[in-house]
Structure formats: C-alpha cells, structure tokens
Protein backbone atom coordinates (compact mmCIF):
# COMPACT_ATOMS: atom_id res chain seq x y z
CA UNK A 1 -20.39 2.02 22.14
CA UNK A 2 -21.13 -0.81 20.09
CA UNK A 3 -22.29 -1.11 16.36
CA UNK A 4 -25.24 -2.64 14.54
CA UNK A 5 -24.63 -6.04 15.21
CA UNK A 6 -23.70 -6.23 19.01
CA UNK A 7 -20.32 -6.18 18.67
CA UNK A 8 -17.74 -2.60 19.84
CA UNK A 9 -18.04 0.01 17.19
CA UNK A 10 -15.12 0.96 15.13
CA UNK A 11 -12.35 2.82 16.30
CA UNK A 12 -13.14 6.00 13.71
CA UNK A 13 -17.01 5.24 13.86
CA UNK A 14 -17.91 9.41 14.03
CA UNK A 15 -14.74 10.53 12.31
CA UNK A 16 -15.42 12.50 9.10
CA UNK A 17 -12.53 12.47 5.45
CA UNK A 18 -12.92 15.08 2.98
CA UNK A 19 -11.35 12.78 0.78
CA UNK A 20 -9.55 15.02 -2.33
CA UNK A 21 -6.73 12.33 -3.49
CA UNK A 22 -7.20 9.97 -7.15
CA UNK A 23 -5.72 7.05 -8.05
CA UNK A 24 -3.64 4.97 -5.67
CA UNK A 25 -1.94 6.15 -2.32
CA UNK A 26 -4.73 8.42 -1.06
CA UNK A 27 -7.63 6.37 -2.02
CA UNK A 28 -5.74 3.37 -0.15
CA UNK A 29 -5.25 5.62 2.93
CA UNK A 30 -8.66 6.16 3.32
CA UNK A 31 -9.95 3.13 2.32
CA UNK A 32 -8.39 2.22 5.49
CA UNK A 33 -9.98 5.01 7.31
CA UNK A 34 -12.99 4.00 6.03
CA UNK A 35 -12.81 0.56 7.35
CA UNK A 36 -12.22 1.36 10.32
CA UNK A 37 -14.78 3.32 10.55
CA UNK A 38 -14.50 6.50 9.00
CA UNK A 39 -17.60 8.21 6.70
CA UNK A 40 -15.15 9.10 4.01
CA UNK A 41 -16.41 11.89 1.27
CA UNK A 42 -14.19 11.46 -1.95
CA UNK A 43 -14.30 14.56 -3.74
CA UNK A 44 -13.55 13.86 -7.74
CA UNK A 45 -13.38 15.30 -11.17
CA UNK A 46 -16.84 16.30 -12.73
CA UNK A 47 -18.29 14.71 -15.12
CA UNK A 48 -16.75 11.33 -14.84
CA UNK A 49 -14.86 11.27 -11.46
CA UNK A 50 -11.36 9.51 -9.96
CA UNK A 51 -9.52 8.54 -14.05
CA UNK A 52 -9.31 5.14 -12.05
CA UNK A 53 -12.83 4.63 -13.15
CA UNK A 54 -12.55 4.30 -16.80
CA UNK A 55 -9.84 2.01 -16.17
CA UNK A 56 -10.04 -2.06 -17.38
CA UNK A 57 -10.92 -4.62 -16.59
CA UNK A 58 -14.44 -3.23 -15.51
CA UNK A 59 -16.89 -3.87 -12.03
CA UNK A 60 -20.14 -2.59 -12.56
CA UNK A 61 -20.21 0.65 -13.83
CA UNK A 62 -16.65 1.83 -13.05
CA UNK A 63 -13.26 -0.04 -12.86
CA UNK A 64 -12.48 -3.02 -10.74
CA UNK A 65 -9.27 -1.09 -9.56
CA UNK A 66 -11.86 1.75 -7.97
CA UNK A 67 -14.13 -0.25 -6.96
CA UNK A 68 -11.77 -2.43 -4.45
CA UNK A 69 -9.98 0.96 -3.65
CA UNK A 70 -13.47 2.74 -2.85
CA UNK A 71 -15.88 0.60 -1.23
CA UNK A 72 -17.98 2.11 1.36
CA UNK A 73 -17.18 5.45 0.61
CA UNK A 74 -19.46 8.33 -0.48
CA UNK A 75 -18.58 10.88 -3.49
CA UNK A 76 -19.37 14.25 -5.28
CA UNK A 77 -17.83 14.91 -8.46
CA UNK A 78 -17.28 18.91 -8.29
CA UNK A 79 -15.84 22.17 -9.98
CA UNK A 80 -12.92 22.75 -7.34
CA UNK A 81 -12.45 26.42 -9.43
CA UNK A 82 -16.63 26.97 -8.59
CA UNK A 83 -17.01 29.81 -5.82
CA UNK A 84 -20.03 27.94 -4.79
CA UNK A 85 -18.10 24.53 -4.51
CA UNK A 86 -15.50 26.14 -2.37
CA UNK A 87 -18.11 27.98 -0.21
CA UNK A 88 -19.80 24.69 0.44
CA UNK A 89 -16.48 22.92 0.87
CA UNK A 90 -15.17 25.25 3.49
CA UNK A 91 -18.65 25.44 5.44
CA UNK A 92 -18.32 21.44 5.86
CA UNK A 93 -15.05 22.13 7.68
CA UNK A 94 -16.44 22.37 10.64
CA UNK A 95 -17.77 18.81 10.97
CA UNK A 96 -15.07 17.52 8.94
CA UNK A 97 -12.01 16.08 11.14
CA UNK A 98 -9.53 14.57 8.55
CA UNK A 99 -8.60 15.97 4.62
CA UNK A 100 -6.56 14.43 2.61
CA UNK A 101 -5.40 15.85 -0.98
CA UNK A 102 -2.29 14.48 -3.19
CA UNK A 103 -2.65 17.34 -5.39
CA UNK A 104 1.09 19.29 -6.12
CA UNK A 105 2.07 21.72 -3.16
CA UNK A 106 0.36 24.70 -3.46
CA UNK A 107 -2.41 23.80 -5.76
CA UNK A 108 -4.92 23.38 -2.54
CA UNK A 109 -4.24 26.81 -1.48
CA UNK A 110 -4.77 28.60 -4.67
CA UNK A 111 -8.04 26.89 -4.97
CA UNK A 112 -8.84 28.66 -1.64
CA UNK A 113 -8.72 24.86 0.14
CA UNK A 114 -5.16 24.64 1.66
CA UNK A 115 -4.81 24.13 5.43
CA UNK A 116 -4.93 27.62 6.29
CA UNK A 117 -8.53 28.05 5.02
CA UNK A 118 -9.74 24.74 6.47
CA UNK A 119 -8.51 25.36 9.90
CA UNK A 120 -9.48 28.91 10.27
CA UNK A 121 -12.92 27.48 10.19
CA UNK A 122 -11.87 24.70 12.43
CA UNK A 123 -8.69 24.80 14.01
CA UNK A 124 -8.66 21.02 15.14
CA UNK A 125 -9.21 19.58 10.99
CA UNK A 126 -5.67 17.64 10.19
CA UNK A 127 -4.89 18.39 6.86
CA UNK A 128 -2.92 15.31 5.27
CA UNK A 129 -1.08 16.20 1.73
CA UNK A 130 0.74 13.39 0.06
CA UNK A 131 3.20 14.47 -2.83
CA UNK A 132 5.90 13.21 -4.66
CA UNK A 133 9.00 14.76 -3.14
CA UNK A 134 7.41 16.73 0.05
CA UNK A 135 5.86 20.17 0.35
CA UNK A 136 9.51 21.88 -0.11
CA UNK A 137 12.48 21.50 -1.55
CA UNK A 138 13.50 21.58 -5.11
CA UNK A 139 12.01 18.43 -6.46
CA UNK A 140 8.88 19.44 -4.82
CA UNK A 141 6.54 20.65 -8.00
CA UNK A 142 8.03 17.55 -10.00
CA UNK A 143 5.73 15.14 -11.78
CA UNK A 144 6.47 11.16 -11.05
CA UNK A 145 5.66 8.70 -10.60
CA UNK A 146 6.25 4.92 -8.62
CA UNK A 147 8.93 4.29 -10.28
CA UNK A 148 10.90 7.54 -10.31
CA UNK A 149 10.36 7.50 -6.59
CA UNK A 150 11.84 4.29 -6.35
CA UNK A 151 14.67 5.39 -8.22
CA UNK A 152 15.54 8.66 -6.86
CA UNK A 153 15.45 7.42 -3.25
CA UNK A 154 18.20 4.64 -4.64
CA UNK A 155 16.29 1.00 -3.84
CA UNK A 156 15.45 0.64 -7.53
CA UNK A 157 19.35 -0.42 -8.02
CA UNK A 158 20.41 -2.39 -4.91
CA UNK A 159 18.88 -5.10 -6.94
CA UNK A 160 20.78 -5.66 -10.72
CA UNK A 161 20.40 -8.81 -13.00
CA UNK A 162 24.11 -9.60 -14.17
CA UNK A 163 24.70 -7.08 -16.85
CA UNK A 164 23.94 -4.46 -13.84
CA UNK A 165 20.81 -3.09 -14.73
CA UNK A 166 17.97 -3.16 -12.12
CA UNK A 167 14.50 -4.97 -12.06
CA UNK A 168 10.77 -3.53 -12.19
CA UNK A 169 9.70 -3.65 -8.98
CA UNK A 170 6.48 -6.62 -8.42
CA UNK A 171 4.15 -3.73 -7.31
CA UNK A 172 3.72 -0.12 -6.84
CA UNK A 173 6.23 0.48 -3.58
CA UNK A 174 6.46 3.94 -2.92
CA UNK A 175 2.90 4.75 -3.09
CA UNK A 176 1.90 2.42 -0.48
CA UNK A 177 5.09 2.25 1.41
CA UNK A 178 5.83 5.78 1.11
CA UNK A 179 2.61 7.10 0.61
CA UNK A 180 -0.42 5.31 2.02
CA UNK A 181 1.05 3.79 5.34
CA UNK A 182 2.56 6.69 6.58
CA UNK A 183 -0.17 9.28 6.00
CA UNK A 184 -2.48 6.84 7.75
CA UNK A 185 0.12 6.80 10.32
CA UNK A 186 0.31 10.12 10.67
CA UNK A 187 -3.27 10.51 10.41
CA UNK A 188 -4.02 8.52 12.85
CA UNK A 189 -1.49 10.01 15.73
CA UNK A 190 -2.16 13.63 14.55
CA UNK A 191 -5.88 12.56 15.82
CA UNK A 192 -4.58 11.24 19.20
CA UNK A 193 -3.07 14.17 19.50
CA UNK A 194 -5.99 16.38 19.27
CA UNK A 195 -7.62 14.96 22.17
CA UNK A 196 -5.09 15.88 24.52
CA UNK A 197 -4.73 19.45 22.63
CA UNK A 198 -7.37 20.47 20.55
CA UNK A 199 -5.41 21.39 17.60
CA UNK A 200 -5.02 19.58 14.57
CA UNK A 201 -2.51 20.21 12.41
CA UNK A 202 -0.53 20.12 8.36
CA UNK A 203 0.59 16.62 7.63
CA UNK A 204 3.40 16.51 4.55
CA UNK A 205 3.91 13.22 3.35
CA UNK A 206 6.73 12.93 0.58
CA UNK A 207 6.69 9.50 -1.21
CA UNK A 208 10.37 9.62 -1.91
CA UNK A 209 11.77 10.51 1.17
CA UNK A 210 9.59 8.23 3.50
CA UNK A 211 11.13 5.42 1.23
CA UNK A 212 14.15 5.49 3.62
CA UNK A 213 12.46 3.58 6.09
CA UNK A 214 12.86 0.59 3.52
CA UNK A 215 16.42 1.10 2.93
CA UNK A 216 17.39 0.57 6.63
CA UNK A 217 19.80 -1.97 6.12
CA UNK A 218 21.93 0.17 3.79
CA UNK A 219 22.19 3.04 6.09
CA UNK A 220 23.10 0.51 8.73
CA UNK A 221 25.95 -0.95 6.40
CA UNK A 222 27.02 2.47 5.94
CA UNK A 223 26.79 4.54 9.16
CA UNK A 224 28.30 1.28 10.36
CA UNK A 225 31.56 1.10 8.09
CA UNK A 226 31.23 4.11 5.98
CA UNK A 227 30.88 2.05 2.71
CA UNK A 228 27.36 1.82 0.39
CA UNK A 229 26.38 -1.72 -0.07
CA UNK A 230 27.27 -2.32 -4.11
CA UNK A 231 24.23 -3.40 -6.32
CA UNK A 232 23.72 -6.81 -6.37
CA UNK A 233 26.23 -7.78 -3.86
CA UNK A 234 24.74 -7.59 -0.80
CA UNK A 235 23.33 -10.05 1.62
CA UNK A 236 20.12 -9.58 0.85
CA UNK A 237 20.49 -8.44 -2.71
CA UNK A 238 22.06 -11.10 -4.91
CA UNK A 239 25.62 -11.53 -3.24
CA UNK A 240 24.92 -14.69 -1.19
CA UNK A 241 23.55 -18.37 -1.54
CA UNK A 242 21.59 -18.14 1.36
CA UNK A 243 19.11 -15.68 -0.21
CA UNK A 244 18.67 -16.56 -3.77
CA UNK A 245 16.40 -16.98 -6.14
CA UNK A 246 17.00 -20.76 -7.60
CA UNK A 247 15.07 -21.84 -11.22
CA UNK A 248 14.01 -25.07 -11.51
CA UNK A 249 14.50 -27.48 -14.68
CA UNK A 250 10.31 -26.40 -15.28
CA UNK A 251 10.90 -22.87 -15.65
CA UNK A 252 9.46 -22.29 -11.87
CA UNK A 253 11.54 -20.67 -8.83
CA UNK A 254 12.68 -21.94 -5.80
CA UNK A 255 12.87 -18.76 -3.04
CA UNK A 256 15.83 -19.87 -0.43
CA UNK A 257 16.26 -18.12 2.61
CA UNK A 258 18.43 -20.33 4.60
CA UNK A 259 20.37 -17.26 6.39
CA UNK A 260 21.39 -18.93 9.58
CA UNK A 261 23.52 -21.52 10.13
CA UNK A 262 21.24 -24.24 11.52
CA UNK A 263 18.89 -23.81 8.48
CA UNK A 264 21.78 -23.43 6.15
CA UNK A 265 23.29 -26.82 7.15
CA UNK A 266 19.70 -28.43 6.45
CA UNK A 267 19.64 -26.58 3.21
CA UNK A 268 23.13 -28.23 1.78
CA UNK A 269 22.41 -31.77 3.15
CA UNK A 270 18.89 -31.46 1.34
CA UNK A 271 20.36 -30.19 -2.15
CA UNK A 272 23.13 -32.60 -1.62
CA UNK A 273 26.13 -29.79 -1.56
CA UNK A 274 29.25 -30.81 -1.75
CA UNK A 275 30.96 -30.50 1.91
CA UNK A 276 33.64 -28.39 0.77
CA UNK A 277 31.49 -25.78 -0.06
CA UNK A 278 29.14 -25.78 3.07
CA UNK A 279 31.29 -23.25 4.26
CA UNK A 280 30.29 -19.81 1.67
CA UNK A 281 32.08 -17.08 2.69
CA UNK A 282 34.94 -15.49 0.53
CA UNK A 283 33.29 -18.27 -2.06
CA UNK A 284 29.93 -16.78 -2.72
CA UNK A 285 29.65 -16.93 -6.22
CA UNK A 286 31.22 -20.22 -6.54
CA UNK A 287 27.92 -22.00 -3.95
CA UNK A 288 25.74 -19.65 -5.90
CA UNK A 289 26.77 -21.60 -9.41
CA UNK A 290 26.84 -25.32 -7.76
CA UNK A 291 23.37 -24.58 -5.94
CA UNK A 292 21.67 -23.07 -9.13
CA UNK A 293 23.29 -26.04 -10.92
CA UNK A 294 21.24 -28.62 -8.64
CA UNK A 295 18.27 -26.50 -8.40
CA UNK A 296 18.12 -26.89 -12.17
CA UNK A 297 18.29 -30.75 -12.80
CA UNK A 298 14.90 -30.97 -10.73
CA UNK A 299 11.03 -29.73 -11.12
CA UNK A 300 9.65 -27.60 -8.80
CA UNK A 301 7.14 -30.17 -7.82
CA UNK A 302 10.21 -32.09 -6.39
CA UNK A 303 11.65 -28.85 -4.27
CA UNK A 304 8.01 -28.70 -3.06
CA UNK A 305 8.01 -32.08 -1.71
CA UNK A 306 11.55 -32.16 -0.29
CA UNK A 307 11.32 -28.83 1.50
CA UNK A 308 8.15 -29.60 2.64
CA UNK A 309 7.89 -29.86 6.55
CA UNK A 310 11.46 -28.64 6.95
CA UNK A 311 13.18 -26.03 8.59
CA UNK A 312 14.85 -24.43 5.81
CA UNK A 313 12.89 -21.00 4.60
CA UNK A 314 12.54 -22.03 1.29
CA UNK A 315 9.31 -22.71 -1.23
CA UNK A 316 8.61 -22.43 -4.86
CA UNK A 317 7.65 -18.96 -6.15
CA UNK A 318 3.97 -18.42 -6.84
CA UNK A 319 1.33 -17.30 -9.47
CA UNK A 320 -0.76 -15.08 -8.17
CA UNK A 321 -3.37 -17.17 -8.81
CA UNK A 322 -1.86 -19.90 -6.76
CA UNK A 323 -1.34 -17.22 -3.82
CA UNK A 324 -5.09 -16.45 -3.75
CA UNK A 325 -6.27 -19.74 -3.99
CA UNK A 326 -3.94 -20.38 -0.35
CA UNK A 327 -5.17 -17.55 1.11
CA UNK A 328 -9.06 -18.25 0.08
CA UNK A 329 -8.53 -21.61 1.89
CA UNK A 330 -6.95 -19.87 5.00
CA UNK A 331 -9.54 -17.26 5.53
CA UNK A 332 -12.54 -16.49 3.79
CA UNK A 333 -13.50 -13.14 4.06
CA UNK A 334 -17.04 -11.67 4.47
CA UNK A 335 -16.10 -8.69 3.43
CA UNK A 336 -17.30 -7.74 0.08
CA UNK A 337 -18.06 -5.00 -2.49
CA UNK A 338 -21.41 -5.30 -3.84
CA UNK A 339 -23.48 -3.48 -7.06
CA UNK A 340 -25.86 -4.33 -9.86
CA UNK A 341 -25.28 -7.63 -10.73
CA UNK A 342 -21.73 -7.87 -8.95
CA UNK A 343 -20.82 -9.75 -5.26
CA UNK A 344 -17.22 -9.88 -4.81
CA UNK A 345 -14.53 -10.21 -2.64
CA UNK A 346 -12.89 -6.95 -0.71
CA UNK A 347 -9.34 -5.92 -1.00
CA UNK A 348 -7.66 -7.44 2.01
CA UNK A 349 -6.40 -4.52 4.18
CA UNK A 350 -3.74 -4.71 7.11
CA UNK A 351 -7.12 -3.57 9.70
CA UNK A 352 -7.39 -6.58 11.73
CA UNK A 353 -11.18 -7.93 11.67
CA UNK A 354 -11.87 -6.50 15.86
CA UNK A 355 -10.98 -3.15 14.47
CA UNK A 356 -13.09 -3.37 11.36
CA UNK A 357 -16.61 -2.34 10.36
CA UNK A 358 -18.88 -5.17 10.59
CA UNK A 359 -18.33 -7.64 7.52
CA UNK A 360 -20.66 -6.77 5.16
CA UNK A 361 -21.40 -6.28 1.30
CA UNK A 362 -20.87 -2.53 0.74
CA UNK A 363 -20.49 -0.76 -2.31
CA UNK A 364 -18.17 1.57 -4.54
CA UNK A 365 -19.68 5.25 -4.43
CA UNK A 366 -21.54 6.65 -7.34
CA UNK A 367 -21.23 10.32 -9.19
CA UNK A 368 -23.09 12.31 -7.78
CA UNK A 369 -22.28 16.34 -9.31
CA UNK A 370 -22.92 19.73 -8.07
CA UNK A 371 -21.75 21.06 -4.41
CA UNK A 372 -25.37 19.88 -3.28
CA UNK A 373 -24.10 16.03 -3.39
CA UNK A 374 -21.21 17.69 -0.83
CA UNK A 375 -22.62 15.72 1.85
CA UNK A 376 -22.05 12.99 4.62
CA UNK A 377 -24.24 10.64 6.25
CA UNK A 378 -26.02 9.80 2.52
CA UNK A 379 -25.30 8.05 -0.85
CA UNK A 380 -23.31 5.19 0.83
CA UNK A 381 -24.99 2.31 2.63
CA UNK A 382 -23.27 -0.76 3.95
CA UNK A 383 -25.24 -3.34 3.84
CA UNK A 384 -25.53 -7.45 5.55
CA UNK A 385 -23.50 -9.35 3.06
CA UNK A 386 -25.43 -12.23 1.88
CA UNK A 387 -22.89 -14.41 0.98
C-alpha cells in the first residue's frame, strides 16, 4: 500500500484512537499514533476543550503547547455524563481499534465507557488507561502530579546539591518516560497481538511504577551488593570526577563524561591535572575540587575550543536556544503545524521519517461540540506543506 505521494503508507494508516486523555502523556502518545498514521479522535471538555488550550504563550486560536501536542488530529468537545454522547460513543466502538483515557481508575466505567462496555461491542478495541499510580493499589485514586511521581518512585533524590536536598528535574520525566512511551509501547504490541488472536485487551499504565525502568542502575547496585546507592554519591550522581558538572569563570557549564580510562587520561592531560591525582579512586572529592578549580579560571569559549575534536565526552552546557539552532542546521524538518496566519515547525517525535506520514503542514484540531462532531474521517486535513 502506498500513500499520497508514492511512497509506503504508514504503519497505522487505517487504525482508528478514541482519544479521551488532556494535557501531556496521553496527548503525546497519540500524537505519535497519529504520526504514524493513526486518524486519532480527541474527545475534550465542552465548551472550551483540552485546559492546555487556554494555556500561554498562544498559536492561533489555542495554545502553542496544544497545538505541537495535537497536530493532525480531529476533536469533539462533548458531555461525557450525556446519554446521547455515550450512545454515540459506544456505537463508534466498533470501528474504533485503540482508546486511550488518563482519567482516575474507575471514572471511565461509571461514565458507562470503561473497557468492559467498549469491548462488549468489539471485543478486539485495546483499551489503554494511563494513571498516576496504576489501576490498583492504594495510591491508586491519588492526585499528582510529575513531580510527586518522580519522588515517590525515589529518582527525585539520587541527585542532591551539597546541603542534600534534590534538584527540579529539566523536564516533565514521568509523564513521558512513565507515561507516554510505554502506553505507546504497549499499544502498539497489544495491536500485534490481535492479529494473531483477535482479542484486544485492558492496558494499565502507572506513571510511578514504570519509572523503575530509569532507575536500573540502582537496582543493579543493590541486587548486586545489597546496599542503595546514597544521594549524591554515586557514579553517575555527583560522587565522581569523571561525570561532573564543571562551571566556567563565565557563569557557563562544562558537562564531563570522561568515564573510561582512555578518555579520562585525555581529560587530565587537557585540564592540566596534577599526576598525582590522575589516579581518583578513594580521592574523589579531592579531583572533584582541583578539576572544578581549573574549570573555573577559564571561559567556556576556551573549554569549547580545547575539547573540540577530542575524545573526551565533554562540551559546554547549552541554552535551549543554542540546542535548536544545532539541530535546525542538522535537519530541517518539513513537518509543520499550520493555521490562520501561523506556519511552524512540528514537535520532533522519536518516529523515524520512513515510518511517518508524509511531511506536510497539518493542523491542530478545532472544537467542534455535540456527539454529532463524534466522527472520523472529517474535520482534520493534512495538507502539502509549502514551506
């Protein structure tokens, strides 16, 4: 099958999202969908929709946050407490393949929407809930958010400053890590799956407890020697030179990585480290103090340069700004989300470009009310990008 433009469809080119989630990890789960393929119906909030929408700084008529999260999609901002909503909802199940919802457990099936209800009009629909803390258990009604799931699952304080007390994370880890990869993950086999069987089936994804995929290295440490890695101390959290985070005498950052030997010997020649201390262990903090002492006397500009073409994993913290501008000039995408007055560029997503719909201009979904706008195959049209 190929698509419009001559080259293979998409991988989930025919595959149909009732799309019930707001905000950030279920939106970002099918966005992916979606570009890959998948006619995605977000069902929001009458009269105004997803609350991401009257968020600032502002992209037409709705946020610039929605509008990245949302492109391509379709939408129908609906009474879920309506008989006639659910009636129409439910008789859509049977061309509908994936729903997601990150409402609390047991809200969907009081509305008369839970799996049970979806699949006994169609017994192959995989039903995808992302929570918190997981369907069960007894954090499972609790409110949170990012940063309580970070902290209950125990990575918010493997990394301390030195009075102890842990750092904001740089972005929103447990909703994407915990949330958005692995319900796409799931989603994704649970659909492989039903080829071979038929049946779909109830996906739970908890936020918290898929975080323990990240913290890997601290189970290792611990199934290995039956200690917990302390806070700050660990190889990869504060405790050793040769992954630190340096500051320069401008106020900028020098990121050095130099775990193995052959790039830490480069790295100590390079900052001109006394030989004595070339050798860190047992003397950790002591390297840390003399290498932050040399990092210091020196601009950033002259860290660039020196480490510059050498084999040392190390380079000068970015602005965000300065991030984008190096990735604009690696690959410019032709992917874009486009509206009244607006051509922009897409949010990059981890769906390599063969997998992808065609690049194109396509934009963020209206709101459309009333269970009549409960309908695929209209509202959204991607169109040729013109830039």
């Amino acid at each position: 099958m190929t698509g419009e433009y001559g080259r293979p469809a998409p991988p989930l080119a025919g595959i149909k999202v009732l799309d019930f989630s707001s905000l950030l990890p279920g939106p970002l789960a099918t966005l992916l969908l979606a570009e890959a393929g998948a006619d995605v119906l977000q069902v929001e909030r009458p009269p105004r929709g997803d609350e991401m929408r009257s968020y600032q700084p502002r992209l037409g008529d709705s946020s610039a946050n929605y509008a990245l999260l949302n492109r391509g999609k379709r939408s129908a901002a609906v009474d879920l407490k309506d008989p006639a909503t659910v009636e129409r909802l439910l008789s859509l199940a049977a061309e509908v393949d994936v729903v997601v919802e990150q409402f609390r457990p047991g809200v969907m099936d009081r509305l008369g929407l839970g799996y049970a209800a979806f699949r006994a009009v169609n017994p192959g629909i995989v039903h995808c809930s992302i929570t918190g803390f997981g369907e069960v258990g007894p954090a499972a009604g609790r409110a949170g958010h990012d940063l309580n799931y970070l902290a209950e699952s125990g990575l918010l304080g493997t990394v301390v400053d030195d009075r102890g007390n842990p750092h904001l994370p740089p972005t929103v880890i447990a909703d994407i890590a915990g949330g958005t990869y692995p319900a796409v993950l799931n989603i994704l086999l649970a659909l492989i799956r039903r080829k071979a069987t038929g049946d779909g089936c109830h996906l739970d994804i908890g936020m918290t407890p898929n975080l323990s995929t990240l913290a890997y290295g601290y189970l290792a440490t611990h199934v290995g020697s039956g200690a917990w890695p302390v806070p700050g101390r660990d190889l990869l959290t504060g405790g050793s030179p040769r992954y630190q985070i340096y500051r320069t005498s401008d106020g900028r950052h020098v990121a050095a990585a130099p775990l193995e030997d052959r790039f830490w010997a480069r790295f100590c020649a390079l900052v001109e480290l006394p030989d004595e201390l070339h050798a860190d262990r047992g003397r950790e903090a002591e390297v840390i103090a003399a290498i932050t002492e040399r990092i210091a006397a020196r601009p950033a500009e002259h860290w660039r340069g020196l480490f510059e073409g050498e084999d040392v994993c190390c380079c000068i913290v970015a602005t965000l700004e300065e991030a984008a501008h190096t990735q604009a000039l690696r690959t410019e995408s032709a992917h874009r989300v486009t509206g009244d007055g607006f051509d922009v560029g897409a949010l990059p997503v981890p769906v390599v470009d063969v997998l992808r719909c065609e690049p194109a201009g396509r934009p963020y979904p209206r709101v459309r009310t009333g269970p009549e706008a409960l309908t695929f195959g209209q509202d959204v049209a991607p169109t040729r990008s013109s830039a």
